[in-house]
C-alpha atoms as a PDB file:
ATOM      1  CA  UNK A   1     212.087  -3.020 128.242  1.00  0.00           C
ATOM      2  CA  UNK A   2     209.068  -4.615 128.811  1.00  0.00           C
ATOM      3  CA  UNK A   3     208.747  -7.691 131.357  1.00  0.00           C
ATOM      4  CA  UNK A   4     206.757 -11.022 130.421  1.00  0.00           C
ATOM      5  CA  UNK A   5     204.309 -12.417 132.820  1.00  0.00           C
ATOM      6  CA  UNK A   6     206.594 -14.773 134.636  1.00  0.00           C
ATOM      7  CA  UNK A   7     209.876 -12.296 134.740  1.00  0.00           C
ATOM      8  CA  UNK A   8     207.481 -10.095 136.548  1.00  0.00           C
ATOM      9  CA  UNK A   9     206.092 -12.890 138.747  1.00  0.00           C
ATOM     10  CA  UNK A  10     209.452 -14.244 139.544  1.00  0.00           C
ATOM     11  CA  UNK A  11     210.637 -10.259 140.748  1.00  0.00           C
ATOM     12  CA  UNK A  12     207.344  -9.793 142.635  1.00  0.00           C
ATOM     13  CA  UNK A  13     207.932 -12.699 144.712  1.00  0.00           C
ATOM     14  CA  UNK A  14     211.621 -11.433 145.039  1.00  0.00           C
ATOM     15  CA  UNK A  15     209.954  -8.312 146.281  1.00  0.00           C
ATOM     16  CA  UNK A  16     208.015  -9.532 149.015  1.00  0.00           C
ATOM     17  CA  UNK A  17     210.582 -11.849 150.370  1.00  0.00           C
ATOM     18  CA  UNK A  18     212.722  -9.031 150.829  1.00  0.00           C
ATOM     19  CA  UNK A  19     210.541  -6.636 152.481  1.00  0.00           C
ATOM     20  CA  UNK A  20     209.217  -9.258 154.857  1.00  0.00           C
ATOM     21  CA  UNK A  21     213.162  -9.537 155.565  1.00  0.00           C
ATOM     22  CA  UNK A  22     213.157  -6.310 156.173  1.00  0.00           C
ATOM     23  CA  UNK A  23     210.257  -5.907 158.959  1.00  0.00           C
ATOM     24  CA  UNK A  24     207.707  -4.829 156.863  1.00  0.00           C
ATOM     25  CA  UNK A  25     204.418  -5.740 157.963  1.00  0.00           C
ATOM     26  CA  UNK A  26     201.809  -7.397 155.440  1.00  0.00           C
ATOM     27  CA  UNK A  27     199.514  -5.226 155.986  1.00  0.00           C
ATOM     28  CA  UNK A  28     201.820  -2.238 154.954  1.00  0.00           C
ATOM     29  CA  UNK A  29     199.919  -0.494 151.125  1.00  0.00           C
ATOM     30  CA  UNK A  30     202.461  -1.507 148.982  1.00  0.00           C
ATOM     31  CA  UNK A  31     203.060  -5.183 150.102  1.00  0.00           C
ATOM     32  CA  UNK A  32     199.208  -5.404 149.905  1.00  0.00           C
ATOM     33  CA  UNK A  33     199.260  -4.116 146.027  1.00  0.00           C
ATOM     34  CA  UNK A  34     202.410  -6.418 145.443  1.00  0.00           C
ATOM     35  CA  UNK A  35     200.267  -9.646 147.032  1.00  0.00           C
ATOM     36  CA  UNK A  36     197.117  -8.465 145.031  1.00  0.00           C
ATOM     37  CA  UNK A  37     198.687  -7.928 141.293  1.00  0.00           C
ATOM     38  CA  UNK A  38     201.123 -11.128 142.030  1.00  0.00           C
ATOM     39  CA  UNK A  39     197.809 -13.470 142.546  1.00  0.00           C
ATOM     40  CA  UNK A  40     196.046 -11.120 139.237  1.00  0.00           C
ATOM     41  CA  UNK A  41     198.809 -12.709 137.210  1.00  0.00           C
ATOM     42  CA  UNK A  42     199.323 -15.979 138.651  1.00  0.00           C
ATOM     43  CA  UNK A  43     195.541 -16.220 137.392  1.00  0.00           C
ATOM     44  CA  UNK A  44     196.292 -14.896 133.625  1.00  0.00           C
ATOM     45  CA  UNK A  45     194.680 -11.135 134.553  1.00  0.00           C
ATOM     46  CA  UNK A  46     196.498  -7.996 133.461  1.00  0.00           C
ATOM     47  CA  UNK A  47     197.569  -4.981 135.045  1.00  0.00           C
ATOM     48  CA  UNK A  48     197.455  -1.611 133.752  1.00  0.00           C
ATOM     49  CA  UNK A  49     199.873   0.719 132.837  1.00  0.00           C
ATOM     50  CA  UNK A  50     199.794   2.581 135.816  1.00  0.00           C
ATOM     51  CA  UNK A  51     199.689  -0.467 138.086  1.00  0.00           C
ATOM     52  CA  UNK A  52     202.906  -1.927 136.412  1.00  0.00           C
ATOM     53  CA  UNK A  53     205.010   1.038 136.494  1.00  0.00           C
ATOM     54  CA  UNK A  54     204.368   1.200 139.891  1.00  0.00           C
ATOM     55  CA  UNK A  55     204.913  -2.089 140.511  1.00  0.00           C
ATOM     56  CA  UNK A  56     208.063  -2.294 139.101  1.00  0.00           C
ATOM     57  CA  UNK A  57     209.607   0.533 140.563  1.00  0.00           C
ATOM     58  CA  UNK A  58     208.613  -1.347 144.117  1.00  0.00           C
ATOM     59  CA  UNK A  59     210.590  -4.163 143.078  1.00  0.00           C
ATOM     60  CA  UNK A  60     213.672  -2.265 141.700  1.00  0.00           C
ATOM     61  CA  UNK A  61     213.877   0.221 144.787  1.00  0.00           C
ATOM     62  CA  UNK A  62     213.881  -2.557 147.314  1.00  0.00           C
ATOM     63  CA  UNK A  63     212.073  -2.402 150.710  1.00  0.00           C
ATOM     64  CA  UNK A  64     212.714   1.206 152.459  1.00  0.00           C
ATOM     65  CA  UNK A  65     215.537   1.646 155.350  1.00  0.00           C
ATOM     66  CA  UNK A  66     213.858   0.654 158.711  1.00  0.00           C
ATOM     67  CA  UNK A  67     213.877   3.891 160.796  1.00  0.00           C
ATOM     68  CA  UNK A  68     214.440   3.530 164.378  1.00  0.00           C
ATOM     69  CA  UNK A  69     216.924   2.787 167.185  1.00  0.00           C
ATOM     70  CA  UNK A  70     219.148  -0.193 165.618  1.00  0.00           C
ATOM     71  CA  UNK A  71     220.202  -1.161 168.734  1.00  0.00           C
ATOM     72  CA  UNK A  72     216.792  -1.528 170.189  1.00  0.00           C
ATOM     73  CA  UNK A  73     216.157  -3.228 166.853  1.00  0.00           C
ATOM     74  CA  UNK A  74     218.801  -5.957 167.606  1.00  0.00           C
ATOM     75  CA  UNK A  75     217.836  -6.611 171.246  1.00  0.00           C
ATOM     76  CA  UNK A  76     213.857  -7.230 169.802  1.00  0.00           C
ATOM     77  CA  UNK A  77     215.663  -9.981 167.218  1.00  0.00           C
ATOM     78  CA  UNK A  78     217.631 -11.266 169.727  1.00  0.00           C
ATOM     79  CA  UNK A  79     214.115 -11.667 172.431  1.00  0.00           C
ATOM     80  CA  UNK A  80     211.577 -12.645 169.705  1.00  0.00           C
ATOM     81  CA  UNK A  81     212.703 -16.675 169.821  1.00  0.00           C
ATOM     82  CA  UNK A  82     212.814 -16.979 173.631  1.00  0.00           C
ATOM     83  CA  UNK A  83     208.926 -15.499 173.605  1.00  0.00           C
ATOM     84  CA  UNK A  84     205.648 -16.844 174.305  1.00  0.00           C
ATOM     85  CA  UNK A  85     203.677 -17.049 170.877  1.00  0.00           C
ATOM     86  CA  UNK A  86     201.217 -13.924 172.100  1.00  0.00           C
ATOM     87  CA  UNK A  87     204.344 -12.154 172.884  1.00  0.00           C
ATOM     88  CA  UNK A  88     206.002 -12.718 169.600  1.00  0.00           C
ATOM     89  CA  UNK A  89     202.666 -11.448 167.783  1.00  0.00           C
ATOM     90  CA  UNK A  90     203.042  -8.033 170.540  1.00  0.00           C
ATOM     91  CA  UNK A  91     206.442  -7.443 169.683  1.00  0.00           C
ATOM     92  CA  UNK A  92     206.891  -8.381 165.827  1.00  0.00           C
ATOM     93  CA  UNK A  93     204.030  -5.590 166.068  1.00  0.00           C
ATOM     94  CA  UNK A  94     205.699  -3.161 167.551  1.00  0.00           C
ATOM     95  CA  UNK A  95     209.020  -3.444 165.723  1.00  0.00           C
ATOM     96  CA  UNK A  96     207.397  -2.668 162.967  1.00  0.00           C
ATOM     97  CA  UNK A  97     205.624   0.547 164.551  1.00  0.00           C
ATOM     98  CA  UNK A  98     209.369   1.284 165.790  1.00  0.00           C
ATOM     99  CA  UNK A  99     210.577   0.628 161.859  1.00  0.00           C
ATOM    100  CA  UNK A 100     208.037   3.422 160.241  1.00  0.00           C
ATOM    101  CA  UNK A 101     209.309   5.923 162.481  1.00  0.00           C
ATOM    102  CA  UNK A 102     207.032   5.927 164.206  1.00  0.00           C
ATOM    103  CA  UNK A 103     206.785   5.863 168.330  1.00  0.00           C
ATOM    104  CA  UNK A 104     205.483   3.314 171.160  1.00  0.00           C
ATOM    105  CA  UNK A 105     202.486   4.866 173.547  1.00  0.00           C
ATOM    106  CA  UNK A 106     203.249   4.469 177.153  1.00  0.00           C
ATOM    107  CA  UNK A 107     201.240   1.706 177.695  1.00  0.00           C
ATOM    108  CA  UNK A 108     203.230   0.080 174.564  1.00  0.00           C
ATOM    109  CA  UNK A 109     206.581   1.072 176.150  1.00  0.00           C
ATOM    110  CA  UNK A 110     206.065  -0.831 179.299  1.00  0.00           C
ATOM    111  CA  UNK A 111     204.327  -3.913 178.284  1.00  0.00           C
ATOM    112  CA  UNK A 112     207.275  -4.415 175.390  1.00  0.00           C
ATOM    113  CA  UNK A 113     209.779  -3.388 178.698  1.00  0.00           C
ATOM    114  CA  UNK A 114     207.717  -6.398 180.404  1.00  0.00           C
ATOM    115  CA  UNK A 115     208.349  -8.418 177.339  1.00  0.00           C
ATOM    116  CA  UNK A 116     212.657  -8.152 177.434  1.00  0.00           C
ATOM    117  CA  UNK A 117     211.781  -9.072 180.937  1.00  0.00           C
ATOM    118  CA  UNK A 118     210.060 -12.394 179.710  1.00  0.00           C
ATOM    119  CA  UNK A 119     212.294 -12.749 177.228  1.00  0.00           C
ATOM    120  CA  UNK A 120     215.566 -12.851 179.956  1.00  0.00           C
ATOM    121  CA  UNK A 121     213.966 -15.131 181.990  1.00  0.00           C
ATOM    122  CA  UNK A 122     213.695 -17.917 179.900  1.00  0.00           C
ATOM    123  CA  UNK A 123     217.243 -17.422 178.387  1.00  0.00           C
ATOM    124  CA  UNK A 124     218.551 -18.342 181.712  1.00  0.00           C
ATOM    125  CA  UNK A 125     215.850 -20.363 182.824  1.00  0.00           C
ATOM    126  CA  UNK A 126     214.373 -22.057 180.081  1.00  0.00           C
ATOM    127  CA  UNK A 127     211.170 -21.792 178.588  1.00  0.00           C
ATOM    128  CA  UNK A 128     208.079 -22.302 181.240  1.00  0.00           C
ATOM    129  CA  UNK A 129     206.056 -25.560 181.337  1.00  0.00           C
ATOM    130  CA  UNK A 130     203.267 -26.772 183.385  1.00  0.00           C
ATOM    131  CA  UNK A 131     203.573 -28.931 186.253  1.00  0.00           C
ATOM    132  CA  UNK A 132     201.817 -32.448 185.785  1.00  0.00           C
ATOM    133  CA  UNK A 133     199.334 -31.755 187.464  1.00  0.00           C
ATOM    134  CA  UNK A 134     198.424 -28.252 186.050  1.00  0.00           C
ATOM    135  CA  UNK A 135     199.040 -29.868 182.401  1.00  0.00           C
ATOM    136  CA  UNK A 136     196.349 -32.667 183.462  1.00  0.00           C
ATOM    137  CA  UNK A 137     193.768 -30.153 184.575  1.00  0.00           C
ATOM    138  CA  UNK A 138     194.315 -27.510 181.525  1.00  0.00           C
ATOM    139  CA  UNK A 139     194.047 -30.847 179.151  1.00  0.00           C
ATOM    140  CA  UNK A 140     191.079 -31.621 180.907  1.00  0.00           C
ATOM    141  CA  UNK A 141     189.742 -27.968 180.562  1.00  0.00           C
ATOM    142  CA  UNK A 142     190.624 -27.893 177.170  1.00  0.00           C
ATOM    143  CA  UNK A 143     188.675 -30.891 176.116  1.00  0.00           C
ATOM    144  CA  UNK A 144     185.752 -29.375 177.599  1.00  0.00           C
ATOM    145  CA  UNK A 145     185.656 -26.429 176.175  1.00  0.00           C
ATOM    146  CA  UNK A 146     185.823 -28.107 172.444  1.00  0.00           C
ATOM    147  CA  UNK A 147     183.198 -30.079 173.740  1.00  0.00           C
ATOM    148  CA  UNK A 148     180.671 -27.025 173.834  1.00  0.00           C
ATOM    149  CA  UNK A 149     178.680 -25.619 170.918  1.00  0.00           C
ATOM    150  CA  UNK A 150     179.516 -23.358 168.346  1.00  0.00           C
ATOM    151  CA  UNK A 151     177.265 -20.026 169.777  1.00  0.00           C
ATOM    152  CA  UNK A 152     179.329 -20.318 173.304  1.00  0.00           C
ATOM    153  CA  UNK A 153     182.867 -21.035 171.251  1.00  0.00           C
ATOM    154  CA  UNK A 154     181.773 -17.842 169.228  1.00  0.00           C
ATOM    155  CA  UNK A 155     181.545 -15.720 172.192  1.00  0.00           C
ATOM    156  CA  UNK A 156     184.564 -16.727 173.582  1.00  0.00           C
ATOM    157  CA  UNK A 157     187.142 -16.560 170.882  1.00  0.00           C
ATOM    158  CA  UNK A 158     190.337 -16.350 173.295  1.00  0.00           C
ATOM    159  CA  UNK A 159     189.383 -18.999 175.477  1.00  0.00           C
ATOM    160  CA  UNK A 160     188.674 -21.319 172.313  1.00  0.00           C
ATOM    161  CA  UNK A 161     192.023 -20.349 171.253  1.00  0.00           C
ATOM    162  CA  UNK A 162     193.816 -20.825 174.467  1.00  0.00           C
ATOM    163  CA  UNK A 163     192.063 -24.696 174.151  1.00  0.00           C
ATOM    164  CA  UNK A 164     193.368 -25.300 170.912  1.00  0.00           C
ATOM    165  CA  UNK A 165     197.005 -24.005 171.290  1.00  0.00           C
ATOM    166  CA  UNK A 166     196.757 -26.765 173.960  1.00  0.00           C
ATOM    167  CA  UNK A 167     195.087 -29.269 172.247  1.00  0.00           C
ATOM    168  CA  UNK A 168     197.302 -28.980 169.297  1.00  0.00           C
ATOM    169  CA  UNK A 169     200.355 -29.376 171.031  1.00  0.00           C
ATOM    170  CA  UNK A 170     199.685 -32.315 173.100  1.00  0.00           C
ATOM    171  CA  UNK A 171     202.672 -34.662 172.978  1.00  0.00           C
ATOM    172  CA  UNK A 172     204.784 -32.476 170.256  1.00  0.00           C
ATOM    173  CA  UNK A 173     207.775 -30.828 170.437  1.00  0.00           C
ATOM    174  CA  UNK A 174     206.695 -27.981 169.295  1.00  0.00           C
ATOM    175  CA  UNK A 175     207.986 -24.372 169.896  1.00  0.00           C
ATOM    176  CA  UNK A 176     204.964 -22.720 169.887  1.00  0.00           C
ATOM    177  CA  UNK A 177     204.013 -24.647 173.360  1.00  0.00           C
ATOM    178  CA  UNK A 178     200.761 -23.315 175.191  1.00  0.00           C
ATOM    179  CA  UNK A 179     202.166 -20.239 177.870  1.00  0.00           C
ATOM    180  CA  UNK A 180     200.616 -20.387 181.467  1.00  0.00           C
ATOM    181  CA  UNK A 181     197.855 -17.405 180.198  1.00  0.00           C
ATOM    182  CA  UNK A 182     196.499 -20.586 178.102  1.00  0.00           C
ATOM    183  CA  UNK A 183     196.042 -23.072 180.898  1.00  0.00           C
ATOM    184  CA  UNK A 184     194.716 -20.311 183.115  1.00  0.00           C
ATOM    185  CA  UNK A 185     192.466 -19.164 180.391  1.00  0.00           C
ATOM    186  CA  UNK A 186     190.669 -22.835 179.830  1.00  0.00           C
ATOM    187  CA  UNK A 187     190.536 -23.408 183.555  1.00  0.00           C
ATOM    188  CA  UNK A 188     188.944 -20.117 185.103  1.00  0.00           C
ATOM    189  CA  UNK A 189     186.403 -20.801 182.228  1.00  0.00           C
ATOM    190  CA  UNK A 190     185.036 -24.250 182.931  1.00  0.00           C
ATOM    191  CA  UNK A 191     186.010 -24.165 186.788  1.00  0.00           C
ATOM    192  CA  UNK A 192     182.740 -26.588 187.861  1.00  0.00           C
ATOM    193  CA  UNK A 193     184.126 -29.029 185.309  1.00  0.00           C
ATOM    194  CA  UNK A 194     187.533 -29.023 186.459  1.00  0.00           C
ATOM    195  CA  UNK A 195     186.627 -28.983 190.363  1.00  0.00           C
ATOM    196  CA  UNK A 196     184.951 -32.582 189.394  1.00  0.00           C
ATOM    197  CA  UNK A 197     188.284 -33.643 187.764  1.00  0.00           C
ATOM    198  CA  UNK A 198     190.156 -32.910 190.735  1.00  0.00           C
ATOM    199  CA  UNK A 199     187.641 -34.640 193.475  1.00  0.00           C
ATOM    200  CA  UNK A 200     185.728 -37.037 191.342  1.00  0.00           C
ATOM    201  CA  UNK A 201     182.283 -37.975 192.856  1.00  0.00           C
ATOM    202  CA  UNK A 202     182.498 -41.131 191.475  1.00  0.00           C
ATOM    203  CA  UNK A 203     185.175 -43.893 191.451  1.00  0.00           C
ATOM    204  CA  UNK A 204     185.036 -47.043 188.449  1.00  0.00           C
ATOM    205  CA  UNK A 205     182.923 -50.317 189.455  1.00  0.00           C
ATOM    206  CA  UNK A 206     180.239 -47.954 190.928  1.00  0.00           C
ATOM    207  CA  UNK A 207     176.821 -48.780 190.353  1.00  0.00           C
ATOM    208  CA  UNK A 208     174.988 -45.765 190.206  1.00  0.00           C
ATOM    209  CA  UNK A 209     171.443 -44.516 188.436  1.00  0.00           C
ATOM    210  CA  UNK A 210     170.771 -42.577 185.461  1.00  0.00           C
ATOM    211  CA  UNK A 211     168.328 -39.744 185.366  1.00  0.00           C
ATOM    212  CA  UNK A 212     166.268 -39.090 182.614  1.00  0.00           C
ATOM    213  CA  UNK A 213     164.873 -35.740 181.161  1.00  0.00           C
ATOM    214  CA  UNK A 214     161.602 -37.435 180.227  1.00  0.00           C
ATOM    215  CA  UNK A 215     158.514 -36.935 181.590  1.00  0.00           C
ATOM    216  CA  UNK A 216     157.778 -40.232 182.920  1.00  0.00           C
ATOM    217  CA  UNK A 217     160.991 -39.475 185.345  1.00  0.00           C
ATOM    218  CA  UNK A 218     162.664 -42.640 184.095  1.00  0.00           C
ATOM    219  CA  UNK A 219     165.760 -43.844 185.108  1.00  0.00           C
ATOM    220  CA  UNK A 220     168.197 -46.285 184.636  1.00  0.00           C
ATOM    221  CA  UNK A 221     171.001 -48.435 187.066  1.00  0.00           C
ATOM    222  CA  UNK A 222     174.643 -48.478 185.197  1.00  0.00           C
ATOM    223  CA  UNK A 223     178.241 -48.980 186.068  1.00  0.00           C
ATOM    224  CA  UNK A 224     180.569 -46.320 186.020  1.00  0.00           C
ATOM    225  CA  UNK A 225     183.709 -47.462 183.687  1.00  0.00           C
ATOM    226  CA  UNK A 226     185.550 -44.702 183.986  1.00  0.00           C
ATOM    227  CA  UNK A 227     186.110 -40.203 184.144  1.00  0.00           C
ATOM    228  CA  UNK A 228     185.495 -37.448 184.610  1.00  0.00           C
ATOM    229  CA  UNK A 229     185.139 -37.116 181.148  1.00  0.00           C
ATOM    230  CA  UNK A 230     184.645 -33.856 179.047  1.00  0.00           C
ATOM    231  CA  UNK A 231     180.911 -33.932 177.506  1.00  0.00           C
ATOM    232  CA  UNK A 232     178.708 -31.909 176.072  1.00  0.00           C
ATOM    233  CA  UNK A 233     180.922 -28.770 177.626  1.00  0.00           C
ATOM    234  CA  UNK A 234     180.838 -30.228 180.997  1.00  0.00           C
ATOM    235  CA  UNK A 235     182.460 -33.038 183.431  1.00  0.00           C
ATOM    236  CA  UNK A 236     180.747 -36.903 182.776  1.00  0.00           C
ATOM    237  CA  UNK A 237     181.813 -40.083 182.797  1.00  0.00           C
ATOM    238  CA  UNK A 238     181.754 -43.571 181.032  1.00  0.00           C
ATOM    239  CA  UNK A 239     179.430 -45.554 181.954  1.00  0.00           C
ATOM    240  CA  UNK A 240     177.946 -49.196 181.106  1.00  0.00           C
ATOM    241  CA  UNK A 241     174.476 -49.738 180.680  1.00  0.00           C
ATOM    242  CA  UNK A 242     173.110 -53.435 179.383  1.00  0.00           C
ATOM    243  CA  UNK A 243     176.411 -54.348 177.829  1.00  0.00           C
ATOM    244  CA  UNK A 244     176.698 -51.020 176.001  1.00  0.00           C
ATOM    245  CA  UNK A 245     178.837 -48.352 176.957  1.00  0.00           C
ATOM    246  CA  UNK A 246     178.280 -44.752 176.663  1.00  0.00           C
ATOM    247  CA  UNK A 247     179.331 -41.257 178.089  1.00  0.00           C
ATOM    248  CA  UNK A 248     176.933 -39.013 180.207  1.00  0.00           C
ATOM    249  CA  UNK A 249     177.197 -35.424 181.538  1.00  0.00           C
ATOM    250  CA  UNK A 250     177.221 -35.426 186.158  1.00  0.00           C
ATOM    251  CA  UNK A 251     174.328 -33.982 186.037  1.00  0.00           C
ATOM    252  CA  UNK A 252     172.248 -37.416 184.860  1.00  0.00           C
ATOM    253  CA  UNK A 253     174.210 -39.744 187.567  1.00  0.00           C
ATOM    254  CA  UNK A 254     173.474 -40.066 190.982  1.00  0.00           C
ATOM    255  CA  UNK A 255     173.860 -42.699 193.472  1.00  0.00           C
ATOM    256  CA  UNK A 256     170.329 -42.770 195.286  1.00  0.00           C
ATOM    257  CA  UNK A 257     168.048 -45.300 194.249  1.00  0.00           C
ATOM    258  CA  UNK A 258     164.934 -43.651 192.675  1.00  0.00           C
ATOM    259  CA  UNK A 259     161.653 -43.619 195.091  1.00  0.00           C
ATOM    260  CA  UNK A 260     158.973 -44.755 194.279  1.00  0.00           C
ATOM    261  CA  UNK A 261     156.152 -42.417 192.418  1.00  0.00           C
ATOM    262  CA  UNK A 262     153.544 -42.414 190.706  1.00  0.00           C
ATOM    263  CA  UNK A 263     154.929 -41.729 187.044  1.00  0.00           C
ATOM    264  CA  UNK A 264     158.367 -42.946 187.798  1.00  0.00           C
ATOM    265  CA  UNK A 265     159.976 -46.010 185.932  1.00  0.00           C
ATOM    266  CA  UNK A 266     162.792 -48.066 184.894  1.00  0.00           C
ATOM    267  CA  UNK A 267     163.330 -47.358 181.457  1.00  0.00           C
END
C-alpha cells in the first residue's frame, strides 16, 4: 500500500530515533539517506521509486543488532555520564566502532582502558573542579584569548574551544563543566598574560603614563582604575584619562615620567 507524505515522515522520524537508540552513529549510510529524503519531503520534494522502497524497508527492519561484547557494552553506558565532555565524544565513538563489529587499535584499547579509569574516579570522588584560584586564572586566560583576532582564533581551534567551554559555563550548573585539559589549554597559551594576572605591575590609584605609537612619541599621565584586564589578546588595565575611562594593553603603561626630547609631547 502506498504511504502519503506525512505517514512516511512520521515513520522516518520513528526510524532515526530508534537507531540513534540503538548506537548507531549519524554518520552511518543509511541514517545519512534517512536524514536526507526526511528533509526532501519536509520541503514538498519527491523520492523515487527506488529511493522509497529502500527507505521503507529501513524503517520496517528496524536498526541492525549491535555486534560486540554486551557486557563491555553495559560498562561504556554505565561510564559515559561520569565523563569529561572530550571523553564522552572518545568513547560514544568507539562504542559504535565496537557495535559494527568491528575492533579497537591498540592505541584505542588503552586510551578507552584510561577512560573506565576516569570514569571510576569520579564515581567515588566526584566530578573534578578547579581550585579558586586555578578557575580565576583559566577565566582570566579565557577572556584573553576571545579577545584576539579571528586569523590567530583560526589557527588555534582547540584552544578557542577550550576558552569557550569555559566561558560558557561560567556560573551554570551545567554538566558539561570545562575538564582540567581546558584550563591548562587557555593558560599554557597566553602564559605572559596570565603571569601579569598573578603579579600585577600595577595596583588602582596609580598614576602612571601612557605611551603612544605616534610619531611625535606622545604620551599621556592617567590613573589606573583597575586590572589586569584581557585586551586586545593580551593583559591591560582600566585606566582614567581626563574624566574618561578606557582600557589599554601593558605594553602602553609605564610609570617613568617621559624625558624630555626633541619630538616628544603631551598629547
Amino acid at each position: 500500500m502506498r504511504k502519503s507524505a506525512d505517514q512516511r515522515i512520521s515513520d522516518i522520524k520513528a526510524a532515526i530515533d530508534a537507531w540513534a537508540a540503538a548506537g548507531i552513529v549519524p554518520a552511518d549510510r543509511r541514517v545519512v539517506f534517512m536524514k536526507d529524503s526526511l528533509a526532501r519531503l519536509e520541503r514538498g520534494k519527491g523520492l523515487s521509486t527506488k529511493q522509497r522502497e529502500w527507505l521503507d524497508a529501513l524503517c520496517a527492519e528496524g536498526p541492525p543488532a549491535p555486534k560486540g561484547d554486551p557486557a563491555l557494552l553495559a560498562r561504556i553506558d554505565a561510564a559515559l555520564p561520569n565523563l569529561t565532555p572530550r571523553g564522552r565524544e572518545a568513547m560514544t565513538s568507539f562504542r559504535s566502532t565496537i557495535t559494527r563489529g568491528y575492533e579497537l587499535s591498540e592505541k584505542q584499547s588503552a586510551f578507552m582502558t584510561k577512560l573506565f579509569e576516569e570514569a571510576g574516579r569520579v564515581a567515588v570522588e566526584g566530578k573534578w573542579k578547579p581550585s579558586p584560584e586555578l578557575l580565576a586564572e583559566g577565566t582570566f586566560a579565557a577572556r584573553v584569548v576571545d579577545s584576539r583576532g579571528s586569523m590567530w582564533k583560526g589557527s588555534h581551534p582547540g584552544t578557542v574551544t577550550a576558552a569557550n567551554r569555559i566561558l560558557s559555563t561560567l556560573g551554570s550548573d551545567s554538566t558539561d563543566s570545562p575538564d582540567e585539559w581546558c584550563f591548562r589549554k587557555v593558560i599554557e597559551a597566553v602564559g605572559p598574560a596570565v603571569r601579569e594576572f598573578r603579579n600585577p605591575k600595577f595596583e588602582a590609584g596609580e598614576l602612571v603614563w601612557l605611551k603612544y605609537n605616534r610619531p611625535d612619541g606622545a604620551v599621556e599621565l592617567a590613573l589606573i582604575v583597575s586590572g589586569p584586564e584581557a585586551v586586545h589578546g593580551s593583559a591591560g588595565y582600566s585606566v582614567m584619562i581626563g574624566g574618561a575611562p578606557m582600557t589599554v594593553p601593558l605594553g602602553m603603561i609605564s610609570r617613568s615620567a617621559p624625558r624630555s626630547e626633541p619630538g616628544r609631547g603631551l598629547v
